[in-house]
Protein backbone atom coordinates (compact mmCIF):
# COMPACT_ATOMS: atom_id res chain seq x y z
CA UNK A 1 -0.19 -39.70 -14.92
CA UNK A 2 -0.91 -38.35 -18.59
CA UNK A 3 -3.25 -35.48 -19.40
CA UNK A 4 -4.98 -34.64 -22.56
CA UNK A 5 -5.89 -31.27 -23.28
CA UNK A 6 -6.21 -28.32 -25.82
CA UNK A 7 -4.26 -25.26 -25.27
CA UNK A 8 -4.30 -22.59 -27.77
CA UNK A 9 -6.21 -24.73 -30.41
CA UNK A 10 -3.56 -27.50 -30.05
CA UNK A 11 -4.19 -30.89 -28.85
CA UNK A 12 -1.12 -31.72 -26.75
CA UNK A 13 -0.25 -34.75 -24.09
CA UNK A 14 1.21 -34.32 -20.80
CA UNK A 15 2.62 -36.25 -18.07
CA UNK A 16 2.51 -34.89 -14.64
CA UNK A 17 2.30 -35.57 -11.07
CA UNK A 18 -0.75 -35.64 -9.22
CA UNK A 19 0.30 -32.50 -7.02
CA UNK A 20 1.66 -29.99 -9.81
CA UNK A 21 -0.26 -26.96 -10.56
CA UNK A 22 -1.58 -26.14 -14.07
CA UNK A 23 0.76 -22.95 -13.54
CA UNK A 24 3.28 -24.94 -13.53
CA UNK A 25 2.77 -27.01 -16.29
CA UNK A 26 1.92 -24.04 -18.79
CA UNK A 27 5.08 -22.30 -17.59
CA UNK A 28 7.53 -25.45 -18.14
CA UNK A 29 5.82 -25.85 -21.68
CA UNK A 30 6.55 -22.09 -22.75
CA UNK A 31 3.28 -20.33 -22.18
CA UNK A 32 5.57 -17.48 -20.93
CA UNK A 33 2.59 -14.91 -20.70
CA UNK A 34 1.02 -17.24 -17.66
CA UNK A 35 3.00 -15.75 -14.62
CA UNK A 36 3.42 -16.14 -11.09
CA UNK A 37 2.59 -13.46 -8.40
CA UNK A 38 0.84 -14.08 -5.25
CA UNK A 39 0.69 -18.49 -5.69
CA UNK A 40 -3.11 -17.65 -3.84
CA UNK A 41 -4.86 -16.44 -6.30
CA UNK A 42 -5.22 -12.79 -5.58
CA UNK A 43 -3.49 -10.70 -7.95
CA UNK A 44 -4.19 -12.37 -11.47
CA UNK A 45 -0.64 -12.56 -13.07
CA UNK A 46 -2.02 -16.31 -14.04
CA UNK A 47 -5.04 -15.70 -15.16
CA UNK A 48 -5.94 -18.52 -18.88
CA UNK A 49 -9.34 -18.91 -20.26
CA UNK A 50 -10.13 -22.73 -19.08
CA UNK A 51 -13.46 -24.01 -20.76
CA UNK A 52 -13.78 -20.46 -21.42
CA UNK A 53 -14.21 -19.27 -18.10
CA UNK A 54 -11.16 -16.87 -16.67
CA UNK A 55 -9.25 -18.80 -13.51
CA UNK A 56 -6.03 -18.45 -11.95
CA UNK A 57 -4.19 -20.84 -13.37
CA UNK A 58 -2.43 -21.19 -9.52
CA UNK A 59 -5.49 -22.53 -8.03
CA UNK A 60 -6.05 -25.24 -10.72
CA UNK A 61 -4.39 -28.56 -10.50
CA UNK A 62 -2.40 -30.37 -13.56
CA UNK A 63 -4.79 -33.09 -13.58
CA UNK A 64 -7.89 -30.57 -13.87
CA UNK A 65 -6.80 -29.63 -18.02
CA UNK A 66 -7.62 -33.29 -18.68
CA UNK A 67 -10.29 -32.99 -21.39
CA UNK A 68 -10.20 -29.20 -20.95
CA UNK A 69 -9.83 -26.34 -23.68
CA UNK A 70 -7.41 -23.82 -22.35
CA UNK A 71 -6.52 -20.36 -23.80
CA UNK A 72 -3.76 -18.37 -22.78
CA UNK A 73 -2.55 -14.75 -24.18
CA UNK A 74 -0.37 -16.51 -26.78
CA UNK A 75 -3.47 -17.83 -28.22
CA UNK A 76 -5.72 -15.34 -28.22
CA UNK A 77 -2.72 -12.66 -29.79
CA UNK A 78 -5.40 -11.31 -32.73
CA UNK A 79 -8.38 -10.92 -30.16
CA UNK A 80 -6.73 -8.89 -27.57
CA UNK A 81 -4.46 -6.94 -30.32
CA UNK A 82 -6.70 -3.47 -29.64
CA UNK A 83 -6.22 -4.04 -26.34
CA UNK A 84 -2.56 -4.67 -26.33
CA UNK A 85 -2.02 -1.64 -28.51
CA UNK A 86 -3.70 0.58 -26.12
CA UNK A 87 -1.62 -0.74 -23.44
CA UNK A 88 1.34 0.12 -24.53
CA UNK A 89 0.44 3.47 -26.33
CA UNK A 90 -1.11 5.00 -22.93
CA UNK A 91 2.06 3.40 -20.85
CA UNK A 92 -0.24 1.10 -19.07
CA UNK A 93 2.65 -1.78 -19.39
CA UNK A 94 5.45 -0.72 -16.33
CA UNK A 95 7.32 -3.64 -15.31
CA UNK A 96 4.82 -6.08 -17.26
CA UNK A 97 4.75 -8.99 -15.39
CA UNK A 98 0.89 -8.73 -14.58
CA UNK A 99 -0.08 -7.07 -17.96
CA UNK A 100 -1.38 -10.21 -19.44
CA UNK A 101 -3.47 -11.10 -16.26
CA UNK A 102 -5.01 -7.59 -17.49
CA UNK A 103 -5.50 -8.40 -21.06
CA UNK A 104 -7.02 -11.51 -20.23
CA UNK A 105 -9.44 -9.97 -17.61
CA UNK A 106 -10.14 -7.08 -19.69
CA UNK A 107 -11.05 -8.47 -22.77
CA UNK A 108 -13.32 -10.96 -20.60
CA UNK A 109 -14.92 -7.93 -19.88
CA UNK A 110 -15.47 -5.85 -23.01
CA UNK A 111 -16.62 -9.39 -24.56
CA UNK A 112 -20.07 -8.82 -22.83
CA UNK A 113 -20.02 -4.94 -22.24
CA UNK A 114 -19.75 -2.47 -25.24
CA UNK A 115 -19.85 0.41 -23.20
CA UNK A 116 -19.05 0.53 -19.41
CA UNK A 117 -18.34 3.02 -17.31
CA UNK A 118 -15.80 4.05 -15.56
CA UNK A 119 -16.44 2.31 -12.07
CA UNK A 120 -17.41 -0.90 -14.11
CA UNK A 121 -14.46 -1.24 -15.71
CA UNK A 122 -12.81 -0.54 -12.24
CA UNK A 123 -15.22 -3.29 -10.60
CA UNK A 124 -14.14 -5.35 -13.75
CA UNK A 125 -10.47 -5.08 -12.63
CA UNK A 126 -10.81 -6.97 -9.24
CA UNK A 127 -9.42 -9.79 -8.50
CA UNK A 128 -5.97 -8.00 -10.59
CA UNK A 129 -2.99 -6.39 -8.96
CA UNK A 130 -0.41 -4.44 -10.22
CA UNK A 131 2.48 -3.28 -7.66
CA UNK A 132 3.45 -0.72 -10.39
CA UNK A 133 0.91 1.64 -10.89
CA UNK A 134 -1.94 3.88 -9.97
CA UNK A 135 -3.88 1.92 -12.48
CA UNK A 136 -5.16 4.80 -14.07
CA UNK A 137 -3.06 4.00 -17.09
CA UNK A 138 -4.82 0.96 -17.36
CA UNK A 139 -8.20 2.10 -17.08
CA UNK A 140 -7.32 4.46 -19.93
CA UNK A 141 -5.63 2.09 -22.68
CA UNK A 142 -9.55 -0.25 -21.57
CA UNK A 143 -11.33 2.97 -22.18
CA UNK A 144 -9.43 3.27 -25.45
CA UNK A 145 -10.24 0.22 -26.86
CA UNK A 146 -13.68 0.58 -26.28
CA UNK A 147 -14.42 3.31 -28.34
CA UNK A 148 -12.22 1.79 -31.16
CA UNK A 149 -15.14 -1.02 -31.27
């Protein structure tokens, strides 16, 4: 079966199998920044912008792209660049394997909110694990980037 879709503002043809994941298919096709954790969709490492809505890329089937505009963190590299920055300045990146599930799910967030709060930006966080920290660091580099707006 071939797919059509646009990932990262590049139109680019697939062929897959009517069971693999859309996971999988960004993974084999070296977007590198869309990981694997849980395979359940409960901790976020796989998070991608599809038709500009944030989904785990683990619960979406190959065949679901067709048509579809997909972003991933190694599109959207100047848009999240605050927030990136802040990461690593306040040590919010440990291991990094669910850092850009964060990105992605933060700047989701401060997209629509200019100035939250502390418990919104810690509401804002659910649905995103990290086995690393306390995620205090996180909350800070978010926090940090918002008052850089």
């Amino acid at each position: 079966m071939q797919i059509t879709c646009t990932i990262n503002n590049e139109t680019k043809k697939f062929n897959i199998t009517p069971t693999q994941r859309a996971l999988d298919l960004l993974r084999e096709n070296g977007f590198t920044s869309v990981k694997e954790g849980c395979g359940g969709g409960e901790c976020g490492a796989c998070s991608i912008f599809f038709n500009d809505k944030l989904v785990n890329s683990c619960l979406l089937l190959a065949f679901e792209l067709d048509g579809a505009t997909v972003f991933t963190l190694e599109g959207l590299q100047k848009e999240t660049k605050t927030l990136q920055e802040n990461f690593a300045k306040t040590g919010a990146i440990q291991c990094g394997f669910c850092t850009s599930g964060f990105i992605l799910r933060s700047y989701d967030y401060l997209k629509t909110t200019q100035t939250p709060t502390l418990q919104e930006i810690e509401d804002a966080l659910d649905g995103n694990l990290c086995r690393c920290t306390g995620y205090k660091k996180i909350i800070e580099a978010i926090t940090r980037s918002t008052e850089c707006k």
